[in-house]
Protein backbone atom coordinates (compact mmCIF):
# COMPACT_ATOMS: atom_id res chain seq x y z
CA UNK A 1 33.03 -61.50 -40.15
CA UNK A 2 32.03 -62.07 -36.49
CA UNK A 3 29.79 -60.53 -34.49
CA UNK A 4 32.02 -57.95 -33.05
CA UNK A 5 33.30 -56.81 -36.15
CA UNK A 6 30.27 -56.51 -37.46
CA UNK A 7 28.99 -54.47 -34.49
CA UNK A 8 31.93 -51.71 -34.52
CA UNK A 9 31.13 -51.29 -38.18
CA UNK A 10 27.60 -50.64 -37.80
CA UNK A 11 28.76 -47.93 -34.97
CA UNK A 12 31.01 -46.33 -37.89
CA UNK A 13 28.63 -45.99 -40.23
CA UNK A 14 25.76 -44.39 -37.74
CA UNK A 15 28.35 -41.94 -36.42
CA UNK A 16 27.61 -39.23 -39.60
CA UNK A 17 24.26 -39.44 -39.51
CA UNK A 18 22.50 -36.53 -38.02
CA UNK A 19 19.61 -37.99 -35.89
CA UNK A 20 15.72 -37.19 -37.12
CA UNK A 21 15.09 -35.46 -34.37
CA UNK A 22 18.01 -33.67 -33.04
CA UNK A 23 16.31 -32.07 -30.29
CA UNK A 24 14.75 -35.38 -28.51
CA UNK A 25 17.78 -36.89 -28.82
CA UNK A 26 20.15 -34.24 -27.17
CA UNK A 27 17.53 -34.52 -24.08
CA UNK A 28 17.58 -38.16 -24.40
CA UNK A 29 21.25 -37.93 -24.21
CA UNK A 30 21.49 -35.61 -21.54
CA UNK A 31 18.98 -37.40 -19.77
CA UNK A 32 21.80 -40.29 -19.50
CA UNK A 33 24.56 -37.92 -18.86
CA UNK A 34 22.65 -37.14 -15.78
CA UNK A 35 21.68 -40.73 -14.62
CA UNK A 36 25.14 -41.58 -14.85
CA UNK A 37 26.78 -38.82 -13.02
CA UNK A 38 23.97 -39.68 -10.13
CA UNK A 39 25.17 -43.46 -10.03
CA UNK A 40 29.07 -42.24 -9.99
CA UNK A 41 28.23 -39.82 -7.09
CA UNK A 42 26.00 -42.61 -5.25
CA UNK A 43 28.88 -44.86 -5.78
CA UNK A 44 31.56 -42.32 -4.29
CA UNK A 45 29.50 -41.07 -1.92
CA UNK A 46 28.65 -45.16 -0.53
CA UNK A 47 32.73 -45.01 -0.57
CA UNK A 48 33.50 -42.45 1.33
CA UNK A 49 30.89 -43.62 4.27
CA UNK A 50 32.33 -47.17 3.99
CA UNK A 51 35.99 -46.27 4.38
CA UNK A 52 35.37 -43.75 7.51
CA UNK A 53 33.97 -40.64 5.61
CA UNK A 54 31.17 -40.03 7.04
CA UNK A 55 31.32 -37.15 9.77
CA UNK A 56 33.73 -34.96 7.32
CA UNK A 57 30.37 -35.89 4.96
CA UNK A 58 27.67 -34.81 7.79
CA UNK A 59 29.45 -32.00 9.15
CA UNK A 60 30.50 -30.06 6.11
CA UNK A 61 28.91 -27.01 5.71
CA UNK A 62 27.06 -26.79 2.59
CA UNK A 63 28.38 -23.65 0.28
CA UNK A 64 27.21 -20.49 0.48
CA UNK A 65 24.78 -19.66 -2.64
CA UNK A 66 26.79 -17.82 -5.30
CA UNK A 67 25.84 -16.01 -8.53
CA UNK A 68 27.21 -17.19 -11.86
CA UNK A 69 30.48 -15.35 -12.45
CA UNK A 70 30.43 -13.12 -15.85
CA UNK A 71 33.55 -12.77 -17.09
CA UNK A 72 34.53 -9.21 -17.75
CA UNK A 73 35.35 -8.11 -21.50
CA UNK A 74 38.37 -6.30 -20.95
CA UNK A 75 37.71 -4.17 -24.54
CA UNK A 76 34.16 -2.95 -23.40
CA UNK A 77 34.30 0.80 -23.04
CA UNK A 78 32.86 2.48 -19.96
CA UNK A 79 29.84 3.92 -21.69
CA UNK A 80 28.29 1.49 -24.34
CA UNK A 81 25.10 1.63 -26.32
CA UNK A 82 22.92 -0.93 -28.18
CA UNK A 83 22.51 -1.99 -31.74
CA UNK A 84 19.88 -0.49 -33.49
CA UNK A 85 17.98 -4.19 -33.99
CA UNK A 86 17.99 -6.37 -30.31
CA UNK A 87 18.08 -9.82 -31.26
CA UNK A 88 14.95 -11.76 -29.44
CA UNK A 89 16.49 -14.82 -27.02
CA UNK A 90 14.79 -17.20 -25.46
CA UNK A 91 14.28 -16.42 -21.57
CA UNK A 92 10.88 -17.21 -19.66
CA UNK A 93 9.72 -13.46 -19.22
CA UNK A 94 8.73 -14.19 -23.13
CA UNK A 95 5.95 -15.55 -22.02
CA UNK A 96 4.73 -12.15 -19.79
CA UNK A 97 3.00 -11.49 -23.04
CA UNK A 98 1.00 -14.69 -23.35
CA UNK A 99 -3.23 -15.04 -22.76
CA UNK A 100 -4.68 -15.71 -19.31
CA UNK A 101 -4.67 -19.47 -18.70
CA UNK A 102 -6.23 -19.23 -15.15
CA UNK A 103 -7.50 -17.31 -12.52
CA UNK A 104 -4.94 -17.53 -9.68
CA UNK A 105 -7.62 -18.19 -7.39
CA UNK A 106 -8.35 -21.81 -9.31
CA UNK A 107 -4.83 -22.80 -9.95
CA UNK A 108 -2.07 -21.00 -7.85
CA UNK A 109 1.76 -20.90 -8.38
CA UNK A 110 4.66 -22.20 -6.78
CA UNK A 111 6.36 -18.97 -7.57
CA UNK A 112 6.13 -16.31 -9.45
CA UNK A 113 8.45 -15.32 -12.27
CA UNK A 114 7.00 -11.83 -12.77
CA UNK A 115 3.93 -9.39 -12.22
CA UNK A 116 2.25 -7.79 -15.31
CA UNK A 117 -0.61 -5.17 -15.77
CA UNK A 118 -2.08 -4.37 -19.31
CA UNK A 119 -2.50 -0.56 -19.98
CA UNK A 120 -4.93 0.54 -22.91
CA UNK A 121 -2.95 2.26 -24.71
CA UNK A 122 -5.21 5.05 -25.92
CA UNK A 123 -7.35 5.24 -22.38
CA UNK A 124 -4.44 4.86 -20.08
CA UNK A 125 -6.70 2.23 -18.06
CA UNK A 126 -4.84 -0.55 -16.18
CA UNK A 127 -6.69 -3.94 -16.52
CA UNK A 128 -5.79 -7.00 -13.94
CA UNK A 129 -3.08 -7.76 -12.78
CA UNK A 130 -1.27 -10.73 -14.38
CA UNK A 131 0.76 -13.47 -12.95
CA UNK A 132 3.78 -15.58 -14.44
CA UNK A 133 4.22 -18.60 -12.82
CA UNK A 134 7.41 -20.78 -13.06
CA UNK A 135 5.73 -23.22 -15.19
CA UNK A 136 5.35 -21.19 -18.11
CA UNK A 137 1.97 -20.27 -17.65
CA UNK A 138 0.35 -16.72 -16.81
CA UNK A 139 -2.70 -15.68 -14.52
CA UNK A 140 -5.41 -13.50 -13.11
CA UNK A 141 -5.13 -11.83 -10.04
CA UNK A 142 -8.68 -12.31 -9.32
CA UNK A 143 -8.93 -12.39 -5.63
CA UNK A 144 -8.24 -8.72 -5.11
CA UNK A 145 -9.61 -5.57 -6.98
CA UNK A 146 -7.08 -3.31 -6.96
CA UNK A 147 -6.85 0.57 -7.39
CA UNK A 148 -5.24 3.46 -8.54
CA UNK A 149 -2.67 4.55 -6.46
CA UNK A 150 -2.97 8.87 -5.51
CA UNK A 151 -1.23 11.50 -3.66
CA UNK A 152 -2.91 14.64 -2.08
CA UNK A 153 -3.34 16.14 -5.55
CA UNK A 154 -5.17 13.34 -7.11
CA UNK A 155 -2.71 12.19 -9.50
CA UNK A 156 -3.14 8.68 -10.27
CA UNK A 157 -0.94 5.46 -11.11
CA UNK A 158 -1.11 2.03 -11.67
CA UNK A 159 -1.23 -0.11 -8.49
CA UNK A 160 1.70 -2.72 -10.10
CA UNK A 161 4.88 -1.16 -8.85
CA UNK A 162 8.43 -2.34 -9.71
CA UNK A 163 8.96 -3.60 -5.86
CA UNK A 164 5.95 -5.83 -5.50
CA UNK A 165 6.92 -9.28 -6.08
CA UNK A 166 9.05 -10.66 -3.36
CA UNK A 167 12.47 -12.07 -3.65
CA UNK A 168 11.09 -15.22 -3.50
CA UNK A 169 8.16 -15.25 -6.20
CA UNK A 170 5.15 -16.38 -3.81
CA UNK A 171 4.00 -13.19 -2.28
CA UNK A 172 2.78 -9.64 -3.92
CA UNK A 173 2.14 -6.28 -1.79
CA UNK A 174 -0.09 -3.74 -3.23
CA UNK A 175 0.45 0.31 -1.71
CA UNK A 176 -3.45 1.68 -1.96
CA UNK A 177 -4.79 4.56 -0.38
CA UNK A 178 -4.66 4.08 3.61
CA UNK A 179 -3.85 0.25 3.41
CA UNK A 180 -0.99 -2.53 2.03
CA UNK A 181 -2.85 -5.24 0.12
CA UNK A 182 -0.64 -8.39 0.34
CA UNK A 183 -1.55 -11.30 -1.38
CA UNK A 184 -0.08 -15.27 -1.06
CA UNK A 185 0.79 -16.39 -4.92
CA UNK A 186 0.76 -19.87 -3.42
CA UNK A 187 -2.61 -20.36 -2.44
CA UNK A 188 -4.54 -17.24 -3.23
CA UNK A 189 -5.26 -15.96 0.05
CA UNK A 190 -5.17 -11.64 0.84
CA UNK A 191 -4.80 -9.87 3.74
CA UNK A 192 -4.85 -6.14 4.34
CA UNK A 193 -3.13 -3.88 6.46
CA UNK A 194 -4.30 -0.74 7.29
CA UNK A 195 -1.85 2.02 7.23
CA UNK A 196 -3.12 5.68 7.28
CA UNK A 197 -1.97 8.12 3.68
CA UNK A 198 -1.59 8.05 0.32
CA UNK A 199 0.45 5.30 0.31
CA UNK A 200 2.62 4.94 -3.03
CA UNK A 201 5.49 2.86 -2.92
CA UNK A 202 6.10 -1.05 -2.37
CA UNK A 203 9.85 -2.13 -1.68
CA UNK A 204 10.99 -5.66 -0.88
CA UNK A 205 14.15 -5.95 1.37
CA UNK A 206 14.31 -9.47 1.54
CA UNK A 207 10.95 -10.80 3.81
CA UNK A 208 10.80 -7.28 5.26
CA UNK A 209 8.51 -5.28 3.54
CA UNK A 210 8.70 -1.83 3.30
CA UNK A 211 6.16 0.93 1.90
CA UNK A 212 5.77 4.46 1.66
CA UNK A 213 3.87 7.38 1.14
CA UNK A 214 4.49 10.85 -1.00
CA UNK A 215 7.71 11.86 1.68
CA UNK A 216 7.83 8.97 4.39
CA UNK A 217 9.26 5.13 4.35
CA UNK A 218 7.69 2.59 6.83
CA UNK A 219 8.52 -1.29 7.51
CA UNK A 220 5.19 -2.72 7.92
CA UNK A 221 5.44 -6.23 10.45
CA UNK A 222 3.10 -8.22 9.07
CA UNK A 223 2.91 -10.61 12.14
CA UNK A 224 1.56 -7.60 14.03
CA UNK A 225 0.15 -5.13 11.68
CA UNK A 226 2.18 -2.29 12.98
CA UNK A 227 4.69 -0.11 10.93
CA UNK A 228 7.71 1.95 12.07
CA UNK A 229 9.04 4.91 10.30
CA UNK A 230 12.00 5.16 8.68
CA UNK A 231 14.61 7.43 7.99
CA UNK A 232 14.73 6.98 4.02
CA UNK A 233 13.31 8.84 1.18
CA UNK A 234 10.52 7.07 -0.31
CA UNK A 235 11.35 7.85 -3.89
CA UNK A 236 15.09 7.15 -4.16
CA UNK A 237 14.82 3.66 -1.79
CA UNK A 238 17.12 1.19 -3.57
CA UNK A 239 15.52 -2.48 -3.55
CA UNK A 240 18.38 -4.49 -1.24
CA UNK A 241 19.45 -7.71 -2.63
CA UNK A 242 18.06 -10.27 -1.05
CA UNK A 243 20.58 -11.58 1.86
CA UNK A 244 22.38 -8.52 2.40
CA UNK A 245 22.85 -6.88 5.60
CA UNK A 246 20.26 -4.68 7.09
CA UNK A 247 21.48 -1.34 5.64
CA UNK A 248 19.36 0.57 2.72
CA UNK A 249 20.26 2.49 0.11
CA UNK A 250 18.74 5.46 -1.83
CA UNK A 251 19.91 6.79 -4.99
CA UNK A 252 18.74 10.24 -5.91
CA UNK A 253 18.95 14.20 -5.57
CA UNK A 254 19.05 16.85 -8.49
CA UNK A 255 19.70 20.45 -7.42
CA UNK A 256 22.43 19.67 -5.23
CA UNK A 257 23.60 16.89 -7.27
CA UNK A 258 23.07 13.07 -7.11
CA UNK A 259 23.99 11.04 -4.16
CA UNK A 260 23.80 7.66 -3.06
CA UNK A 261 22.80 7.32 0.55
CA UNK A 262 23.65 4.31 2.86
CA UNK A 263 21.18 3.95 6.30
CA UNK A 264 22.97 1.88 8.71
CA UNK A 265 20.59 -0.96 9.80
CA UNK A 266 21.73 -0.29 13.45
CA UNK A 267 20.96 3.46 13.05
CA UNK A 268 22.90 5.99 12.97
CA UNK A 269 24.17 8.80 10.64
CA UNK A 270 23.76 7.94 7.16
CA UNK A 271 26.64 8.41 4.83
CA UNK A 272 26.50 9.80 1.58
CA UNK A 273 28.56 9.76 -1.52
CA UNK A 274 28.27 12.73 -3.93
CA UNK A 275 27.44 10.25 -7.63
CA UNK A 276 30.76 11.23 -9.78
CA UNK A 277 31.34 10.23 -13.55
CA UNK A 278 35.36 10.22 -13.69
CA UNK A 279 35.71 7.20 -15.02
CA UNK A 280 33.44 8.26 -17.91
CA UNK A 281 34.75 9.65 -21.20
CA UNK A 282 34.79 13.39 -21.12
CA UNK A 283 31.10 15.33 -21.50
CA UNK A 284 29.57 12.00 -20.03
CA UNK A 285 27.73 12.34 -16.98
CA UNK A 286 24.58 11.17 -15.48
CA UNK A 287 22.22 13.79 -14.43
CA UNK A 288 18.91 12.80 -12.55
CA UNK A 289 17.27 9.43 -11.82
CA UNK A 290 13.76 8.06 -12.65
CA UNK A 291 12.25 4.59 -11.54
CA UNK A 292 13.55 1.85 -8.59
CA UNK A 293 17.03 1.80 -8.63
CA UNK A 294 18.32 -2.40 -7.63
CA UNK A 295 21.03 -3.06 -5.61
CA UNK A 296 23.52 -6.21 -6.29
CA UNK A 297 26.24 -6.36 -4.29
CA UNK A 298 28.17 -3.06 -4.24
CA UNK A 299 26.05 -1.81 -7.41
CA UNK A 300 23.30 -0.01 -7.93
CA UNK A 301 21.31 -0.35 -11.33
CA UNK A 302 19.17 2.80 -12.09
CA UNK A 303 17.56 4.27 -15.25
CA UNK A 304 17.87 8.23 -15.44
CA UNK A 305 19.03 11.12 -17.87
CA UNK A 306 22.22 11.56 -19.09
CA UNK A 307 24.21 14.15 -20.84
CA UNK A 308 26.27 13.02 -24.07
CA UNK A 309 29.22 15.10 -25.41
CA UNK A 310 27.09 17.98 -26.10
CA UNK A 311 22.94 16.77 -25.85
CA UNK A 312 21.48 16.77 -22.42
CA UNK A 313 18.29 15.29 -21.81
CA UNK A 314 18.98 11.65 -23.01
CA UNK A 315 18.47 8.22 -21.80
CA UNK A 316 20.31 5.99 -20.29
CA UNK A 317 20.78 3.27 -17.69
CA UNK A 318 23.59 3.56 -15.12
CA UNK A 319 25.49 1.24 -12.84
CA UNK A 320 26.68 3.01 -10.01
CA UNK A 321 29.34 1.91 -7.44
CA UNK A 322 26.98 2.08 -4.36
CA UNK A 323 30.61 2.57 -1.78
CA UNK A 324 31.54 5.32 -3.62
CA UNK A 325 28.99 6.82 -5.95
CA UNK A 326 31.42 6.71 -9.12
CA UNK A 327 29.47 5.66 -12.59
CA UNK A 328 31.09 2.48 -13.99
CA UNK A 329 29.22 1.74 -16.82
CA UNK A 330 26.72 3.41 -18.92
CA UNK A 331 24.28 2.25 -21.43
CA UNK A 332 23.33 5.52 -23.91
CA UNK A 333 20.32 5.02 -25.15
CA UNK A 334 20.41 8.28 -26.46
CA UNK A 335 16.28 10.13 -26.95
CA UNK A 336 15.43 9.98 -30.46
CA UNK A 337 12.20 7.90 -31.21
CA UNK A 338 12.08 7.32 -27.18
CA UNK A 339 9.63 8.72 -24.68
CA UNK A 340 10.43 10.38 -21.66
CA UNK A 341 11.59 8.31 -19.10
CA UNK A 342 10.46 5.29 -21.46
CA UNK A 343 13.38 2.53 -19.75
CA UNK A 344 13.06 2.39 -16.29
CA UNK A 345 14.89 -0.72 -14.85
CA UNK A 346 13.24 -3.41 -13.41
CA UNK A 347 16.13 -5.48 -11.64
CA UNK A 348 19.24 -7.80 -12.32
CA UNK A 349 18.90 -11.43 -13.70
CA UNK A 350 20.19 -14.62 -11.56
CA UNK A 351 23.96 -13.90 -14.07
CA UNK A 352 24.22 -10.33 -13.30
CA UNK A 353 22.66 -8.67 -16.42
CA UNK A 354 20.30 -5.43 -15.76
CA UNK A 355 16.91 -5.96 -17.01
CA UNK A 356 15.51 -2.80 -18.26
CA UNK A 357 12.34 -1.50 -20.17
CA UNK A 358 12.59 -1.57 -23.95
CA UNK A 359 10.69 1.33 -25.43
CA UNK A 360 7.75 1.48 -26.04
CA UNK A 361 6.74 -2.78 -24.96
CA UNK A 362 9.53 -4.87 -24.73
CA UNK A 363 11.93 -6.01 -22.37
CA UNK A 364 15.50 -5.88 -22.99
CA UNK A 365 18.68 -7.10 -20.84
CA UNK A 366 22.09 -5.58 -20.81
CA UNK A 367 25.60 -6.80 -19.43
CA UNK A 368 27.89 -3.95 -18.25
CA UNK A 369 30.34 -6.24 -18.19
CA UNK A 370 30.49 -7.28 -21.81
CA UNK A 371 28.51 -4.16 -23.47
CA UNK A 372 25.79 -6.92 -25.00
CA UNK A 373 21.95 -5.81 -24.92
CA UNK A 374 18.96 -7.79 -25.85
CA UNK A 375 15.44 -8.51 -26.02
CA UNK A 376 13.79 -10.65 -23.82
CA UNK A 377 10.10 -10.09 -24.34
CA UNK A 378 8.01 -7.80 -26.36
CA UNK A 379 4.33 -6.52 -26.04
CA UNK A 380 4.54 -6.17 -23.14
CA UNK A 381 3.12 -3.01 -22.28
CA UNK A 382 2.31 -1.61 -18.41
CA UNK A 383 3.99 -2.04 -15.19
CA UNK A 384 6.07 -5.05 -14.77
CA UNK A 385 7.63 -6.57 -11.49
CA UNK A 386 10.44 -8.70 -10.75
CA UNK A 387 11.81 -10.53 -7.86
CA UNK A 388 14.86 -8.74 -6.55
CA UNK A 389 18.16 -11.59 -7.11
């Protein structure tokens, strides 16, 4: 037998066995799927300049960034619920629940995957603030002590509000009483703005940010310090996606009936569109609204309290058609073994899931267009905050 021969049969015989370590191997193999799809494209790429390529090359406009298309389940029903279990996947927000490696102000992040702040359970006292960077590893906000936020009455809440990450991950603004704390992830340093009120509220609309007090919206400039009024209500402000024109959304109402509201960014007359459940199976409809609703696209992603056949009063998470206020999916969580207002939602993922809060500590993420719901992190009690996608 020659050497050849001998080869190919060695190859035969190693094809059935399973590697020791399956795991180092698949990386070592993608590692040289990679390599060689980098020396192909070097290789075409040295081609196309050679034979006369190169200003289609230079002067093609690189693609506009694009979500990952979901495919729709054509069987999932209009209003879905969960399974009584949620599986636990992998994600990084797992790690929200992890101990303090650092203090941010010794070892800063490239960006921030989310904002966290413990609550005692029994006391109802917020600790620190916590930071998730993208490397797996969480921190102390340590540069900045932080209080409660209050309105007039003295009612108090955490400072950590759904809206306080950026889009990008490496800034955090803080609402506190009669100034915006704002603090760079990347290198630790805070400046404050003062801003007279009981200021409450924290919104993101891409780099503008956006604050408010118990009845009034303001876009803060942080070049200058100033901040102009605007025409939106506080409470129902939708967080914009990130790249979207100028207008703003609010989602809210309850007397007269929910309504999404759409503020042209050039001014102007608002327009409104009464929220209707048609589309919804008969004695489904969605009743008030609780939390930040998130905008993505031409939806709108907001917790609130639903009515079910006959029961009022339960949870549930909506997806609203922001151009015409019609429900198009509904997750009914229903309210047994759930406290009030327990699943506020805290944004949409980079594949268009809604990311929502699991009662009473976990995190759980939902597709409306498939009907699937999961758990992405558990004890994770207090406020948590996202970047907008």
């Amino acid at each position: 037998m020659n050497d050849p021969d001998l080869t190919r049969l060695l190859t035969r015989a190693a094809e059935d066995v399973r590697p020791t370590r399956p795991a180092a191997t698949g990386w070592e193999r993608a590692r040289r799927v990679r390599r060689a799809r980098r020396a192909a494209g070097a290789v075409a790429l040295a081609v196309a300049l050679v034979t006369g390529g190169t200003a289609a090359l230079l002067h093609r406009a690189a693609p506009a960034p694009t979500h990952p298309v979901v495919r729709p389940d054509p069987s999932a029903p209009p209003v879905q619920q969960p399974p009584l279990e949620l599986d636990l996947v992998a994600d990084p927000l797992g790690r929200l629940g992890d101990r303090v490696a650092a203090p941010l102000s010794a070892r800063p992040v490239d960006r921030a995957l989310a904002l966290r702040q413990p609550v005692e359970p029994k006391t109802g006292e917020a600790g620190p603030v916590r930071v998730l960077g993208d490397d797996g590893l969480v921190r102390e906000l340590d540069v900045v002590t932080l209080a409660p936020t209050r309105d007039a009455s003295g009612n108090e809440a955490a400072p950590l509000k759904p809206g306080s990450l950026s889009p990008d991950g490496r800034t955090a603004a803080f609402a506190q009483t009669g100034e915006v704390v704002v603090v760079d992830l990347t290198d630790a340093s805070v400046r404050r703005y003062p801003l007279a009120g009981y200021l409450e509220h924290v919104v993101w609309a891409g780099d503008r940010l956006l604050v408010g007090d118990n009845d009034t919206a303001y876009e803060l400039d942080r070049g200058s310090g100033k901040a102009r009024e605007l025409p939106v209500d506080p409470w129902g402000l939708v967080v914009p996606e990130p790249g979207r024109p100028g207008d703003l959304l609010a989602l809210g109402g309850a007397e007269d009936g929910l309504s999404v509201r759409r503020y042209p960014g050039t001014g102007g007359t608002p327009q409104q569109h009464q929220v209707g459940t048609d589309g919804l199976p008969p004695g489904y409809r969605l009743d008030e609204v609780y939390g930040r609703g998130w905008q993505r696209g031409d939806r709108i992603a907001q917790a609130g309290w639903t009515t079910t056949g006959s029961m009022g009063g339960a949870e549930g998470v909506a997806v609203v058609d922001a151009r015409t206020g019609a429900v198009t999916r509904l997750l009914d969580l229903g309210r047994e073994d759930r406290a009030k207002a327990c699943c506020g939602v805290l944004g949409w993922s980079a594949d268009g899931a809604v990311l929502f809060r699991s009662d009473p500590t976990g995190l759980a993420r939902w597709r409306p267009e498939t009907g699937e719901v999961d758990l992405v992190a558990r004890d994770v009690a207090g406020p948590v905050s996202l970047p907008a996608r």
